[in-house]
C-alpha atoms as a PDB file:
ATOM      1  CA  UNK A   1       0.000   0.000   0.000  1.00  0.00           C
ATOM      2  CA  UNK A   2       2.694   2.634   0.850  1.00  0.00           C
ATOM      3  CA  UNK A   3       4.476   1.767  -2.571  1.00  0.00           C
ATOM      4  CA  UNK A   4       1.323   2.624  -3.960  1.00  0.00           C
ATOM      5  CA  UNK A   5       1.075   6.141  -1.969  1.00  0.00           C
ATOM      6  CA  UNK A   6       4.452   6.421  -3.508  1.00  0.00           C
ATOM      7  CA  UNK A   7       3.883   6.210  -7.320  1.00  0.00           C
ATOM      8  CA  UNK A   8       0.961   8.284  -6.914  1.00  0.00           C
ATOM      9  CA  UNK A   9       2.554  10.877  -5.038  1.00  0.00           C
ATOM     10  CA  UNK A  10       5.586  10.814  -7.412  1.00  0.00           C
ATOM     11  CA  UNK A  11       2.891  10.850 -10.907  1.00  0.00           C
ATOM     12  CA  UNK A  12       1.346  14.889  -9.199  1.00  0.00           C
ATOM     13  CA  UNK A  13       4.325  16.199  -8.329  1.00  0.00           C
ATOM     14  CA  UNK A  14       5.649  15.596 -11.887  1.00  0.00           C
ATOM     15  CA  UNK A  15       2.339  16.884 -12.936  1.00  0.00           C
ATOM     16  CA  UNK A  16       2.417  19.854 -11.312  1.00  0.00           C
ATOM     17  CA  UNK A  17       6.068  20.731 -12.307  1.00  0.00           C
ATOM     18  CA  UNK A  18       4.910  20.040 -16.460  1.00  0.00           C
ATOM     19  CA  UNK A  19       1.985  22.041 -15.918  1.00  0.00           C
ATOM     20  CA  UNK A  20       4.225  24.747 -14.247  1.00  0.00           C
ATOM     21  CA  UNK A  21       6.774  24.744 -17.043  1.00  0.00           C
ATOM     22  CA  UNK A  22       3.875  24.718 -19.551  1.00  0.00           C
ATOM     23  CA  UNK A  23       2.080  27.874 -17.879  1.00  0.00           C
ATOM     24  CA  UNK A  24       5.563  29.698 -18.531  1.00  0.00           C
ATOM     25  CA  UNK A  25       6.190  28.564 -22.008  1.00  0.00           C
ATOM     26  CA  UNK A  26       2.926  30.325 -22.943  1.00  0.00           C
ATOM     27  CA  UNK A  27       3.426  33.401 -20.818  1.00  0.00           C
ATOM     28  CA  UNK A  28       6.805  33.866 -22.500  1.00  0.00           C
ATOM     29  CA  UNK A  29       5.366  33.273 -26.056  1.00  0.00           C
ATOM     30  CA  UNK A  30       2.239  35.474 -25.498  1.00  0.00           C
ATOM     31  CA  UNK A  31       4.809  38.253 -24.364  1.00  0.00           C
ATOM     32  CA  UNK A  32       6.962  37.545 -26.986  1.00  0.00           C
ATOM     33  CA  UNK A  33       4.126  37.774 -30.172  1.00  0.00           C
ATOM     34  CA  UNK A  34       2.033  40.726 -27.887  1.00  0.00           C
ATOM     35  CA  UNK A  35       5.383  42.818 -28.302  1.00  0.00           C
ATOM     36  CA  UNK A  36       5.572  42.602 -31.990  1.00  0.00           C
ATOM     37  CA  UNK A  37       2.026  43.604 -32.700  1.00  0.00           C
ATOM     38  CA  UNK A  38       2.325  46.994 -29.733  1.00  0.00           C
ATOM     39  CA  UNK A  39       2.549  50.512 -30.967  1.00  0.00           C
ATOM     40  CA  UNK A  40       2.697  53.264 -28.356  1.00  0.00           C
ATOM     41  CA  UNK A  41      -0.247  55.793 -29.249  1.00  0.00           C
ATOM     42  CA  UNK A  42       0.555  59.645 -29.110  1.00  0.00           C
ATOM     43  CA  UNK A  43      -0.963  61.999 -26.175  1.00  0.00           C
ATOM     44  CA  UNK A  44      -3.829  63.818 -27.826  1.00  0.00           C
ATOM     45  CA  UNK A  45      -2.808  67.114 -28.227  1.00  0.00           C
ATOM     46  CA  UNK A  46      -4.609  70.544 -26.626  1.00  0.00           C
ATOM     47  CA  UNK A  47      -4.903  73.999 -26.766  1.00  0.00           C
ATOM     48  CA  UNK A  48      -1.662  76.115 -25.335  1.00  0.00           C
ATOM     49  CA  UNK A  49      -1.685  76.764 -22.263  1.00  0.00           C
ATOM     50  CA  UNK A  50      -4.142  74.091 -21.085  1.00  0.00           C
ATOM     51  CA  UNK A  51      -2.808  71.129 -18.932  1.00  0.00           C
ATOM     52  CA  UNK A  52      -4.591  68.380 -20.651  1.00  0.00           C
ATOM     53  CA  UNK A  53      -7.483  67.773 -18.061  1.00  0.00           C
ATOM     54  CA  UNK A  54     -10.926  68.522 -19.376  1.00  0.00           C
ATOM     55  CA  UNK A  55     -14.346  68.481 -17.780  1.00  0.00           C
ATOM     56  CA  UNK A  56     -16.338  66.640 -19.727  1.00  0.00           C
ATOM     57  CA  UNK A  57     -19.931  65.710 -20.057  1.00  0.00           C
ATOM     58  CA  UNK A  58     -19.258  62.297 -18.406  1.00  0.00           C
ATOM     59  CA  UNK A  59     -16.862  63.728 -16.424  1.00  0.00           C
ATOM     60  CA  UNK A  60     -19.514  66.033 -14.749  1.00  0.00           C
ATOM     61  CA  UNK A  61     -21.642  63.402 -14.206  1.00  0.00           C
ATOM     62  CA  UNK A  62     -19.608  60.859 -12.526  1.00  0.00           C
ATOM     63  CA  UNK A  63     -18.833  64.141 -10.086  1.00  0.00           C
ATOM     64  CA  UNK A  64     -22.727  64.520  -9.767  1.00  0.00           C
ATOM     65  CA  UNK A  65     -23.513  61.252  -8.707  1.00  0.00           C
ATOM     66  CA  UNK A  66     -20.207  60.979  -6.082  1.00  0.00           C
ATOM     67  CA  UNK A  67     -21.151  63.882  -5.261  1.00  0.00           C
ATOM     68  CA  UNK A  68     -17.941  65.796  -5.434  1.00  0.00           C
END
């Protein structure tokens, strides 16, 4: 019976460590296609003089209802 413990015991732990090394293999090679495909957008610009932050109409609202 204890041999038996032992062979199962020995089958997860090899099945977690293959399922561990799998998990990174696709990590790396989803961060390795994801960087070819990435473009960095560019700021939208504004008016001179203005520091970017605008009240909007949704702005406004989300102020209304938090009550800000």
């Amino acid at each position: 019976m204890s041999k038996k413990k032992e062979e199962a015991s020995i089958g997860r732990r090899d099945f977690f460590r293959k399922a561990g090394l799998g998990a990174g293999a696709v990590g790396a090679a989803a961060v390795g296609l994801s960087a070819e495909q990435g473009e960095a957008a560019e700021p939208a610009k504004t008016a001179p003089g203005r520091a970017g932050y605008r009240e909007t109409a949704h702005v406004k609202k989300y102020y209304e209802l938090s009550r800000f």
